[in-house]
C-alpha atoms as a PDB file:
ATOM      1  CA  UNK A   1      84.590 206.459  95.710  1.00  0.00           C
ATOM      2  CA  UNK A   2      83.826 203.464  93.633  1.00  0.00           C
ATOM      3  CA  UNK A   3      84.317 200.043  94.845  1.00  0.00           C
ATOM      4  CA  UNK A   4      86.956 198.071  93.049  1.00  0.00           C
ATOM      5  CA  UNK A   5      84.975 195.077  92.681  1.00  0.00           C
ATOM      6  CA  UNK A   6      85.453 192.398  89.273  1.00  0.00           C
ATOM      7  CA  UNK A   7      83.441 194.342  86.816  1.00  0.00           C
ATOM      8  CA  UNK A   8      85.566 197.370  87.731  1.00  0.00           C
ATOM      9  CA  UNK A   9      88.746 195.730  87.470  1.00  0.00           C
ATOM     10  CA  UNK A  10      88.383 194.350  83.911  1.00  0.00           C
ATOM     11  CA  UNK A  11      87.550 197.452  82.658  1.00  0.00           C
ATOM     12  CA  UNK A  12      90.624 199.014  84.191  1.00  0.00           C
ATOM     13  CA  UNK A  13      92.497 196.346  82.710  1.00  0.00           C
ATOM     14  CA  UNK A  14      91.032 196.832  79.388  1.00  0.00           C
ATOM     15  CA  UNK A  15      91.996 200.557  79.662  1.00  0.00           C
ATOM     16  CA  UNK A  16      95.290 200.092  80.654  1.00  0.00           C
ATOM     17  CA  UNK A  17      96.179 197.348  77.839  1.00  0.00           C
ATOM     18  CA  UNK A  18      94.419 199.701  75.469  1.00  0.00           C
ATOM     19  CA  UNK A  19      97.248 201.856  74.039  1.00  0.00           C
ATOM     20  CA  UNK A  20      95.595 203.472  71.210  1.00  0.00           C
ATOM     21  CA  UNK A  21      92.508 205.163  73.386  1.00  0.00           C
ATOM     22  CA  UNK A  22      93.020 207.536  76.049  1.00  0.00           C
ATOM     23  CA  UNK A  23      90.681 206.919  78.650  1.00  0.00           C
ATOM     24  CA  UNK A  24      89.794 207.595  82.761  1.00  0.00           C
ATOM     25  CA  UNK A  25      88.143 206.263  85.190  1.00  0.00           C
ATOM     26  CA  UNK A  26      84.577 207.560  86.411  1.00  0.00           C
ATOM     27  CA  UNK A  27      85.265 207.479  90.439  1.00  0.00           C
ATOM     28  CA  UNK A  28      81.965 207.667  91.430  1.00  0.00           C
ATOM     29  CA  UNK A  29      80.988 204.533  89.543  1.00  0.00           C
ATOM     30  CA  UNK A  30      83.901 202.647  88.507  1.00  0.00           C
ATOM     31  CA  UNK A  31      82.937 203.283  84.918  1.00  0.00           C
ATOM     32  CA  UNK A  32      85.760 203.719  82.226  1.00  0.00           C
ATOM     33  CA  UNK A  33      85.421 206.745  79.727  1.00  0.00           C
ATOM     34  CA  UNK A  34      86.971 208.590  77.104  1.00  0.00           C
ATOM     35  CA  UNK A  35      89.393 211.188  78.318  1.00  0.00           C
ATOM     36  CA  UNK A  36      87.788 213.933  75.618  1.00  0.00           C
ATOM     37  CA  UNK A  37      85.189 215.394  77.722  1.00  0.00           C
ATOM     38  CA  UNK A  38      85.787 213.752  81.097  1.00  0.00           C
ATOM     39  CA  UNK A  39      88.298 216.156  83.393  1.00  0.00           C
ATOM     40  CA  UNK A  40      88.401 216.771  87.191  1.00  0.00           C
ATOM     41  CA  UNK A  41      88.742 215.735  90.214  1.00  0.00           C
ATOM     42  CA  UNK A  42      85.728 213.155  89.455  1.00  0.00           C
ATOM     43  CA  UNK A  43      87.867 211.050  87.395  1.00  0.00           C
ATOM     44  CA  UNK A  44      91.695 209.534  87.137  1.00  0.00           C
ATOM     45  CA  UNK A  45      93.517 207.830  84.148  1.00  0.00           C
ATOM     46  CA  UNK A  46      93.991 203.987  84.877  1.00  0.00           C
ATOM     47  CA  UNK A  47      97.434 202.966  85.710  1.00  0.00           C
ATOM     48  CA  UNK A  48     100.149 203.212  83.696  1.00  0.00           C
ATOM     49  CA  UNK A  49     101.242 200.314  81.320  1.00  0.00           C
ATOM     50  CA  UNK A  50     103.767 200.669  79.446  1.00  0.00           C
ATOM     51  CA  UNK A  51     106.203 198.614  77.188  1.00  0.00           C
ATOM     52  CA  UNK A  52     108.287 199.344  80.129  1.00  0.00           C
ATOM     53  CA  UNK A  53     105.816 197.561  82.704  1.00  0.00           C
ATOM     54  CA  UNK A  54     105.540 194.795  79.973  1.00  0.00           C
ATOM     55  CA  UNK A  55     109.065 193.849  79.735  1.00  0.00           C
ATOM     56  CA  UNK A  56     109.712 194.127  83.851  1.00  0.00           C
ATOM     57  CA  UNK A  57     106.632 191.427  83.665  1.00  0.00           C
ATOM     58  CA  UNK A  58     108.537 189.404  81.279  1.00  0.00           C
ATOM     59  CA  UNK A  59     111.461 189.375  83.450  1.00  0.00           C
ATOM     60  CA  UNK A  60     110.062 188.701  86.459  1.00  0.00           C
ATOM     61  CA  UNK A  61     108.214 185.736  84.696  1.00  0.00           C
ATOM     62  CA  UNK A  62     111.682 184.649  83.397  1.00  0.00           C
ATOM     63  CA  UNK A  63     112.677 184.299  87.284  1.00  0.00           C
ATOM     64  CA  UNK A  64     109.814 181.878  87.914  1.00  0.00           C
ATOM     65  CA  UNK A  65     110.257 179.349  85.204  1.00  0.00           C
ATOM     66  CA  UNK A  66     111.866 175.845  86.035  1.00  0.00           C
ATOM     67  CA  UNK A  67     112.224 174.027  83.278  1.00  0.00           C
ATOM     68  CA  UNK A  68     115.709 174.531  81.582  1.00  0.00           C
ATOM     69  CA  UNK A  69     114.963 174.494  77.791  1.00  0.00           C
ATOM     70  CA  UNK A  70     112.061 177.087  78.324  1.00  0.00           C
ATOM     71  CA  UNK A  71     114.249 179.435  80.542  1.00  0.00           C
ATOM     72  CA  UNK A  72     116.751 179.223  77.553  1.00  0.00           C
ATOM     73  CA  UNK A  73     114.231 180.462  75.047  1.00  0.00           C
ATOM     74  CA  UNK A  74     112.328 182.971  77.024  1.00  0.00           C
ATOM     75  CA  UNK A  75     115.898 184.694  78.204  1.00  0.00           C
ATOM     76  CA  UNK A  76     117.126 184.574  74.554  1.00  0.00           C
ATOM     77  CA  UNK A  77     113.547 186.060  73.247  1.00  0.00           C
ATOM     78  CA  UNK A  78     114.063 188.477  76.363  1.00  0.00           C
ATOM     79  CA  UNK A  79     117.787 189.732  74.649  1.00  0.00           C
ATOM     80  CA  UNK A  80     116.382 190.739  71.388  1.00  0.00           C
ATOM     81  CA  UNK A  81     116.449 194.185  70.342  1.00  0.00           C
ATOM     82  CA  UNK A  82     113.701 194.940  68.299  1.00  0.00           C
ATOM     83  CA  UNK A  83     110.540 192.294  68.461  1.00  0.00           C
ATOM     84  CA  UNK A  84     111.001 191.565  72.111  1.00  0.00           C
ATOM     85  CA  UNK A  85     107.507 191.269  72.809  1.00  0.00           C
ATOM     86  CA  UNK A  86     106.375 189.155  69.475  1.00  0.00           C
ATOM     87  CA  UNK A  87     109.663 187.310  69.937  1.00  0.00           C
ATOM     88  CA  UNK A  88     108.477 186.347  73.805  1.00  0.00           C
ATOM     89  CA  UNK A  89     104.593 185.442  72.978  1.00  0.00           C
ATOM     90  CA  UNK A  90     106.241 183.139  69.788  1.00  0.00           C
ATOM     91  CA  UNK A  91     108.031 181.206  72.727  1.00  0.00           C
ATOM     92  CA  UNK A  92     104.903 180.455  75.218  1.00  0.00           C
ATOM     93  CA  UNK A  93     102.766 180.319  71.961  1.00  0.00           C
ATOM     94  CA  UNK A  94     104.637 176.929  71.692  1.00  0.00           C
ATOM     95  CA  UNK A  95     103.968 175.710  75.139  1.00  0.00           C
ATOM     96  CA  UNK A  96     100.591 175.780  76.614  1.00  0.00           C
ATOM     97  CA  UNK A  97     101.041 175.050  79.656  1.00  0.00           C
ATOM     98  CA  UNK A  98     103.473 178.192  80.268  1.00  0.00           C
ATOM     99  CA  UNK A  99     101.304 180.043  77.799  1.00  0.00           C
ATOM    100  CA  UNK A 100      98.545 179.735  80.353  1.00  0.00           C
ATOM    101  CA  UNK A 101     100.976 179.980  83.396  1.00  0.00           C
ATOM    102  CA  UNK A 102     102.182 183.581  81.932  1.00  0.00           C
ATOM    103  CA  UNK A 103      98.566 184.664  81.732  1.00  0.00           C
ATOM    104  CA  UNK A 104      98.002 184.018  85.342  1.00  0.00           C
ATOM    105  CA  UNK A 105     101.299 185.824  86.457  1.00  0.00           C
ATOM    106  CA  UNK A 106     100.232 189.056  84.247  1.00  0.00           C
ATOM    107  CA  UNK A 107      97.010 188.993  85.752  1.00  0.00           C
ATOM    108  CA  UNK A 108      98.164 188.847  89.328  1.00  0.00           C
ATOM    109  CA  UNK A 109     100.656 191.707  88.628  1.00  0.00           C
ATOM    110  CA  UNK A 110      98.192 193.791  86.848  1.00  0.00           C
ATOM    111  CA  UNK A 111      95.560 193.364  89.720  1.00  0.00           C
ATOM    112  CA  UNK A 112      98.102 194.198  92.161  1.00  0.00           C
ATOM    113  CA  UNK A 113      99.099 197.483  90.436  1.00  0.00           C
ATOM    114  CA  UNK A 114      95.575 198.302  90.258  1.00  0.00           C
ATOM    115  CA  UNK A 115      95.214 198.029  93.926  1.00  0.00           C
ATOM    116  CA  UNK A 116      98.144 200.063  94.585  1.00  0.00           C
ATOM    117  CA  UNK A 117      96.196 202.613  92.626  1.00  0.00           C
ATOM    118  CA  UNK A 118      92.871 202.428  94.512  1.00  0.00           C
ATOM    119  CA  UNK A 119      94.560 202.828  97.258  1.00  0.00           C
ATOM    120  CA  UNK A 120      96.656 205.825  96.287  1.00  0.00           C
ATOM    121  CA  UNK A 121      92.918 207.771  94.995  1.00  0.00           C
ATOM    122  CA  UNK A 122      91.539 206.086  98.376  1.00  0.00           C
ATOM    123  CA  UNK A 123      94.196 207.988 100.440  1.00  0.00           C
ATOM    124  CA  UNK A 124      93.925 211.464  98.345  1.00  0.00           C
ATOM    125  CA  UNK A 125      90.069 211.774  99.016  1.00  0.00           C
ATOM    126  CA  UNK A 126      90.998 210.563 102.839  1.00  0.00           C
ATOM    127  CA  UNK A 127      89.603 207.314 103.300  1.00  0.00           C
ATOM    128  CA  UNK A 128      91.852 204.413 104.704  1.00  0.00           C
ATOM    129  CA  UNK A 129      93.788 202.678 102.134  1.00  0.00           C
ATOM    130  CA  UNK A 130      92.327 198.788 101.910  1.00  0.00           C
ATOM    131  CA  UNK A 131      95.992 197.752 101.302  1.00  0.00           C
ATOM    132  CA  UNK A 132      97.096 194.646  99.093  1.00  0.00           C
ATOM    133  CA  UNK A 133      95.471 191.175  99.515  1.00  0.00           C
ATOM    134  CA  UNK A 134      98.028 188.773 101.062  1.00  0.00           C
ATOM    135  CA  UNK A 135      99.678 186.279  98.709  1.00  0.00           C
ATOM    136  CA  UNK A 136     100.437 182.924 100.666  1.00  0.00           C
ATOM    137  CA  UNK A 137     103.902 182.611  98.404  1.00  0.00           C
ATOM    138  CA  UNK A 138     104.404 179.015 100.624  1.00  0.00           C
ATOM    139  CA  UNK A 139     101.420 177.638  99.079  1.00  0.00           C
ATOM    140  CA  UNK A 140     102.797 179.040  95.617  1.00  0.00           C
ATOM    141  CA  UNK A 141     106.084 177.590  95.638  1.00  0.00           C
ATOM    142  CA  UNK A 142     105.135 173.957  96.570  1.00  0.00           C
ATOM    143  CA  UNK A 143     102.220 173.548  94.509  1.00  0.00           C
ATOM    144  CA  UNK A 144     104.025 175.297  91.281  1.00  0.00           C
ATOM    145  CA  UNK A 145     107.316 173.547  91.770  1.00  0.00           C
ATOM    146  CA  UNK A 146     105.963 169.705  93.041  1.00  0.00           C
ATOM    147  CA  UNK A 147     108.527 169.414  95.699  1.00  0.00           C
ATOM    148  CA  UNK A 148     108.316 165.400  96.043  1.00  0.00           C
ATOM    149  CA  UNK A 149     109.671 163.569  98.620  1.00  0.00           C
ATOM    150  CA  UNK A 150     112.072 160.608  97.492  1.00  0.00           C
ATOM    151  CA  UNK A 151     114.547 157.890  98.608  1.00  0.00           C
ATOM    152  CA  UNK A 152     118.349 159.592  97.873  1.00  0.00           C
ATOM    153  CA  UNK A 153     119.233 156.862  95.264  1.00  0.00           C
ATOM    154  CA  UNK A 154     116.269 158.452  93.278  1.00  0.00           C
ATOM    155  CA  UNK A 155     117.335 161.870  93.556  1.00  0.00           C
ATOM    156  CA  UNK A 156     120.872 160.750  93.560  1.00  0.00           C
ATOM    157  CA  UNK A 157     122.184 162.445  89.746  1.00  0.00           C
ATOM    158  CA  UNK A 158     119.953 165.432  90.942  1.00  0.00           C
ATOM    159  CA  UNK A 159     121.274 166.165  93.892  1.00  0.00           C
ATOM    160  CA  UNK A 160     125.223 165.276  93.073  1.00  0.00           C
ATOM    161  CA  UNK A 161     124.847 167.963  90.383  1.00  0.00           C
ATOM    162  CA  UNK A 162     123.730 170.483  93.191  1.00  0.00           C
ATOM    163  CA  UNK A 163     126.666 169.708  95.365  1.00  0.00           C
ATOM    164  CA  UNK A 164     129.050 170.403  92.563  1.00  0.00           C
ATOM    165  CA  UNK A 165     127.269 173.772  92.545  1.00  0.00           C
ATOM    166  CA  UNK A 166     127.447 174.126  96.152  1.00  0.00           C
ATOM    167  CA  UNK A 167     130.993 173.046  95.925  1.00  0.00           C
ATOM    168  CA  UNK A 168     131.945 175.956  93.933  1.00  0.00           C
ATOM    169  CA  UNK A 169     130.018 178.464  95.953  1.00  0.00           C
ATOM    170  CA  UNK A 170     131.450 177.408  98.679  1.00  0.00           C
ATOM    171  CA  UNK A 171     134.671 179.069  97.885  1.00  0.00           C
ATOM    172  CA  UNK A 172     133.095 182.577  97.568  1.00  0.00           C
ATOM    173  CA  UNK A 173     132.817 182.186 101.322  1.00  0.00           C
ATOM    174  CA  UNK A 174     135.183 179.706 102.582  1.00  0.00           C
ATOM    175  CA  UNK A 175     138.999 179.467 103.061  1.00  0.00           C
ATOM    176  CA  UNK A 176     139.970 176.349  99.652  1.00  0.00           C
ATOM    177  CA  UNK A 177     140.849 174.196 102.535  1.00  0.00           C
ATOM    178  CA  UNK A 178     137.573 174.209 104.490  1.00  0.00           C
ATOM    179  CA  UNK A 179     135.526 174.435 101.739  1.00  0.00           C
ATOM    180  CA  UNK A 180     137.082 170.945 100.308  1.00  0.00           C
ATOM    181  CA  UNK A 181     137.358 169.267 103.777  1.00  0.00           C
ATOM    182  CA  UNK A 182     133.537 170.039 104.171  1.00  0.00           C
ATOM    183  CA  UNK A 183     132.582 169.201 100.454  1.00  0.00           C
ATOM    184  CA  UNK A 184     134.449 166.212 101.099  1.00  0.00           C
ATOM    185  CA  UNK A 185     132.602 165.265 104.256  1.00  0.00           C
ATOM    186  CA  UNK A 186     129.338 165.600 102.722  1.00  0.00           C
ATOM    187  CA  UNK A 187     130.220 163.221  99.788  1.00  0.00           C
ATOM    188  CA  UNK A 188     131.501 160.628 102.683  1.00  0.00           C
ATOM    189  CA  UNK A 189     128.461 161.238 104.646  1.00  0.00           C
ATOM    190  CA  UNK A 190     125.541 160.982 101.659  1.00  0.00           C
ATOM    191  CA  UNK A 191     127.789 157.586  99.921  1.00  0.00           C
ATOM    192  CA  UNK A 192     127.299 156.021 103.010  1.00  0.00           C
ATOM    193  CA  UNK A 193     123.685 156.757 103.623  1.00  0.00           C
ATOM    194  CA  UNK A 194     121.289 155.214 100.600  1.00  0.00           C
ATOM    195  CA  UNK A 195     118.403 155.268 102.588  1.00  0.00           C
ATOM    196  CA  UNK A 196     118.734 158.968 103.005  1.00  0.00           C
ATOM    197  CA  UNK A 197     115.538 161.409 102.869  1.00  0.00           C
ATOM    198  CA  UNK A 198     115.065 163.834 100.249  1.00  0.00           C
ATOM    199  CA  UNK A 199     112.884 166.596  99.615  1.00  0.00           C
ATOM    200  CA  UNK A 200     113.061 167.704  95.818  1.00  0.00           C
ATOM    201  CA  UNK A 201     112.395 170.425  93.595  1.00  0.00           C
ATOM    202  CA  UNK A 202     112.203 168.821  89.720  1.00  0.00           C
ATOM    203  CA  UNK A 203     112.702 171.246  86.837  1.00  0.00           C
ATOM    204  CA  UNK A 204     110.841 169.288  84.919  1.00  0.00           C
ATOM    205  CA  UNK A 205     113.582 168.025  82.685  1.00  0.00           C
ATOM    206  CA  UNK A 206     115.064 165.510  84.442  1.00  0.00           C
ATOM    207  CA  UNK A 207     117.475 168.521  86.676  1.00  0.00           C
ATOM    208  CA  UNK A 208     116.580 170.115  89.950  1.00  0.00           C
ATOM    209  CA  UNK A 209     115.916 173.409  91.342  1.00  0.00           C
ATOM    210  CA  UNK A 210     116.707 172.371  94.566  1.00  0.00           C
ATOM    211  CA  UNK A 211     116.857 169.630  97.212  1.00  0.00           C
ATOM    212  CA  UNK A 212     117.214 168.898 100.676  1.00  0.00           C
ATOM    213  CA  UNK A 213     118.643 165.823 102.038  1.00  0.00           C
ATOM    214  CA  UNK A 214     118.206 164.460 105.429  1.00  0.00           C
ATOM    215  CA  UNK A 215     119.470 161.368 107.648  1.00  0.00           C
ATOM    216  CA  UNK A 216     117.937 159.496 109.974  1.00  0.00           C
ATOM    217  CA  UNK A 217     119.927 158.993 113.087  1.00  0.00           C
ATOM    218  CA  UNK A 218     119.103 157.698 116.707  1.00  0.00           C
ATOM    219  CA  UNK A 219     120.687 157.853 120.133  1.00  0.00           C
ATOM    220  CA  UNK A 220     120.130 154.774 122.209  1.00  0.00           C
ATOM    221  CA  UNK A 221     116.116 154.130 121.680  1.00  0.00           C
ATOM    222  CA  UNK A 222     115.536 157.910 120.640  1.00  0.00           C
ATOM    223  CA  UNK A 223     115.641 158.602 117.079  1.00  0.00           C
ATOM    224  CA  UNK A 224     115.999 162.286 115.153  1.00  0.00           C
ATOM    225  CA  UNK A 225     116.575 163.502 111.840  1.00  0.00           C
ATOM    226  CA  UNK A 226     119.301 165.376 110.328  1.00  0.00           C
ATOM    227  CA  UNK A 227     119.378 167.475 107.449  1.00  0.00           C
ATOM    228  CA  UNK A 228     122.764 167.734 106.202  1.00  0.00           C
ATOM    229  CA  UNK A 229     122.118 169.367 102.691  1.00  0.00           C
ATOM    230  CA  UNK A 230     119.961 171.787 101.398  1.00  0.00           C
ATOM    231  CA  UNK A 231     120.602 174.185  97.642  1.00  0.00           C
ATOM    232  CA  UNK A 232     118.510 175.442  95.907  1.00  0.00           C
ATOM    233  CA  UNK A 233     120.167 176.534  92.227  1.00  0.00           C
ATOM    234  CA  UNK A 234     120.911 180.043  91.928  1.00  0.00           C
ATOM    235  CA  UNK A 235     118.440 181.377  89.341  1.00  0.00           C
ATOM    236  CA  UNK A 236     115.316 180.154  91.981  1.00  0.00           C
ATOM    237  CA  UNK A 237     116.319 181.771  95.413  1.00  0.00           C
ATOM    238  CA  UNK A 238     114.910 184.260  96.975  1.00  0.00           C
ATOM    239  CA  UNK A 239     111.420 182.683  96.256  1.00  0.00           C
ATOM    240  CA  UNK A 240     110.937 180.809  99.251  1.00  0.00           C
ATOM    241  CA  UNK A 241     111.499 177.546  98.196  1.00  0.00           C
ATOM    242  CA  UNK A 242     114.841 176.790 100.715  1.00  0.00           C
ATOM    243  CA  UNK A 243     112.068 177.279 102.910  1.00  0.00           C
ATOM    244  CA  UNK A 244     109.668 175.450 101.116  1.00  0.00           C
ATOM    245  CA  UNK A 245     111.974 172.096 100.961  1.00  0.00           C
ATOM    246  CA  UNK A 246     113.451 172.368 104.757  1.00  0.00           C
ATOM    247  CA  UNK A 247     109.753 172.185 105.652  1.00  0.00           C
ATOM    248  CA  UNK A 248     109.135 169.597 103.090  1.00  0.00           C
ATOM    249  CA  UNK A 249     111.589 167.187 104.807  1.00  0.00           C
ATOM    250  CA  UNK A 250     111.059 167.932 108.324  1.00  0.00           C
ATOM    251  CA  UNK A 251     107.158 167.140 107.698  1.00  0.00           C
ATOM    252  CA  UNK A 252     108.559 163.331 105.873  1.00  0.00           C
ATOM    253  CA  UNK A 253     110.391 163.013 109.316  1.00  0.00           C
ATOM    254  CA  UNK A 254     107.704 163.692 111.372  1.00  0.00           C
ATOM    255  CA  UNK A 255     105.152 161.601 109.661  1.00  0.00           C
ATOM    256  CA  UNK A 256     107.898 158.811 109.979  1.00  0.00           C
ATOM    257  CA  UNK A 257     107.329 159.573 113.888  1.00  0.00           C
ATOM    258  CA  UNK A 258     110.672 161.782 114.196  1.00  0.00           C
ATOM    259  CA  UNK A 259     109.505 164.617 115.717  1.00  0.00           C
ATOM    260  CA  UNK A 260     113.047 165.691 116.348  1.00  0.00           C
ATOM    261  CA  UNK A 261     115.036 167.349 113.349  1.00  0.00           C
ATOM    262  CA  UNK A 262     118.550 169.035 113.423  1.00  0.00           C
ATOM    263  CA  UNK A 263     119.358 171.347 110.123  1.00  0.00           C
ATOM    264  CA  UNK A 264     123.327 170.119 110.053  1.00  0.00           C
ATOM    265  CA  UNK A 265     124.980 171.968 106.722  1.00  0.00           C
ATOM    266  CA  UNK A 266     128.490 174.358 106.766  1.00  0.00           C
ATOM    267  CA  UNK A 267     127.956 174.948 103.417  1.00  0.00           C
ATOM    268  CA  UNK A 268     124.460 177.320 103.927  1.00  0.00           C
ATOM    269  CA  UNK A 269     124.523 181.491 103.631  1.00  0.00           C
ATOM    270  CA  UNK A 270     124.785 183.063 107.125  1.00  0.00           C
ATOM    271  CA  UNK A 271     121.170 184.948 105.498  1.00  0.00           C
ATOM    272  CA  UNK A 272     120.116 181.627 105.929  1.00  0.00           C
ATOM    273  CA  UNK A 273     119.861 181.425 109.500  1.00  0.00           C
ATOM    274  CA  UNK A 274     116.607 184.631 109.409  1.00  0.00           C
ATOM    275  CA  UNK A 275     114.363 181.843 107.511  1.00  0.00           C
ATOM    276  CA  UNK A 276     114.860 179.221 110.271  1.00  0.00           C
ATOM    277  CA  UNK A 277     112.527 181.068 112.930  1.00  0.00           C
ATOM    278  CA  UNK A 278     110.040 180.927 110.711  1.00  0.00           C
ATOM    279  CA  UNK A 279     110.651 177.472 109.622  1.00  0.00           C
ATOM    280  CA  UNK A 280     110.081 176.070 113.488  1.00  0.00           C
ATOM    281  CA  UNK A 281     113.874 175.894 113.863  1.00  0.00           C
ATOM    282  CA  UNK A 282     116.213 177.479 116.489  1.00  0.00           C
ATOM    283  CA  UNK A 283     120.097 177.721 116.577  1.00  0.00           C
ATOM    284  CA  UNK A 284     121.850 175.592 118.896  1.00  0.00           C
ATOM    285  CA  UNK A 285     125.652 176.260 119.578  1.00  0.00           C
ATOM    286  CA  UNK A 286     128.156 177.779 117.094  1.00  0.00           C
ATOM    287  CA  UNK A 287     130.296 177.720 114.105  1.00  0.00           C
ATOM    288  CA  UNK A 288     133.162 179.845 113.242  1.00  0.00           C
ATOM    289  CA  UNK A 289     136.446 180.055 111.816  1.00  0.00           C
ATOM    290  CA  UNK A 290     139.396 182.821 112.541  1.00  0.00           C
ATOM    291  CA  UNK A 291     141.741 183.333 109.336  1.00  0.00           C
ATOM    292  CA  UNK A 292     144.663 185.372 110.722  1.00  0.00           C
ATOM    293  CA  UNK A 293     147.722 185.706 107.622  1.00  0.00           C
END
């Protein structure tokens, strides 16, 4: 069996982007070959690429993009009918800088489908599969997305505008009454604090993906920190970057010499509470509300 070193894997990728040859894979030497006159067990066709495969890309690149206006031309290239692809490559063809951040993501996806692969042909012939390198997705979200730490009257507009969204979420989940009395708390609570902590997520544009918002409180000559807001809009979750801005914060604390943080919000997803762990937090005591009509 070959070893899937660099050389190997730009040939595969050359293969697979190739859609007018038909070609394999030599798996003895990593070598990519015409199909005519190449069969058996000695050789496999590269992974499959299709227009299919393309468009999931170009989807799942959609779901990483911050900035507003380029979200609002990639999704309306994306809803096309015919011309899709040319329509898509005409919109990062006018920004560089996601031009270049697209080629990145395609490569990463490609590589990992190739691995997938290796390993499949690995575990046919009976050798262990290698499995997929690890992605550190932390390091992704905070270098991609500069989350900046910030005064709240900086982030003020920013993070208002992610209340309002957290305001009407809030009543997916929450009896009207509750949902306003808490909504109405936080407002109280983040007017009357202007020296409040933020962690925030920019879009670029002058918006924000997402934000956390802490206070810093003390009890007699002890001092802690308490988070009392943290959103993150809905097109960015399930990325890590909730995550990514509770740790944010809780690191501005502690460099401040509050080693002691309390994550203080009603308004979070019960889901929520599996990231904490993880984030160095633990529950303490309970909320919980009993609706009986």
């Amino acid at each position: 069996m070959f070893e899937l070193n660099e050389k190997a894997v730009e040939q595969i990728v050359f293969a697979m982007e190739d859609q007018e040859r038909s070609s394999v894979v030599d798996l003895e030497t990593g070598e990519v070959v015409a199909a005519a006159g190449h069969a058996g067990e000695g050789y496999a066709k590269p992974p499959v690429w299709s227009s299919r495969e393309g468009f999931r890309l170009m989807e799942d690149f959609l779901a990483s993009v911050r900035q507003p206006s380029a979200r609002r031309e990639l999704s309306a290239a994306l809803g096309r009918g015919r011309g899709v692809f040319k329509a898509f490559k005409a919109v990062l063809a006018e920004r560089q800088d996601l031009e270049r951040a697209f080629r990145d993501f395609k490569i990463r996806a490609i590589r990992r489908t190739i691995a997938a692969w290796y390993d499949d042909l690995r575990e046919a012939r009976g050798l262990e599969r290698l499995g997929p390198e690890p992605e550190d997705t932390d390091e992704l979200v905070l270098s991609d997305l500069d989350i900046s730490i910030v005064g709240f009257g900086e982030a003020r507009a920013s993070v208002l505008g992610l209340v309002a969204e957290a305001e009407e979420e809030s009543l997916e989940t929450l009896p009207a009454s509750l949902a306003a009395f808490e909504i109405a708390r936080l407002r109280a609570e983040l007017d009357s604090s202007p020296d409040a902590l933020c962690a925030l997520a920019a879009d670029g544009e002058g918006g924000a993906l997402g934000a956390a918002v802490g206070i810093r409180g003390s009890a007699g000559d002890r001092s802690f920190g308490r988070i009392v807001f943290l959103m993150v809009a809905k097109d960015f979750r399930r990325m890590g970057l909730g995550k990514a801005l509770l740790g944010a914060l809780s690191k501005a604390f502690v460099d401040e010499g509050i080693p002691l943080v309390a994550l203080d919000s009603a308004l979070l997803p019960p889901e929520f509470d599996r990231s904490l762990e993880a984030s160095g937090f633990r529950a303490y005591g309970i909320r919980a509300l009993s609706r009986q009509d």
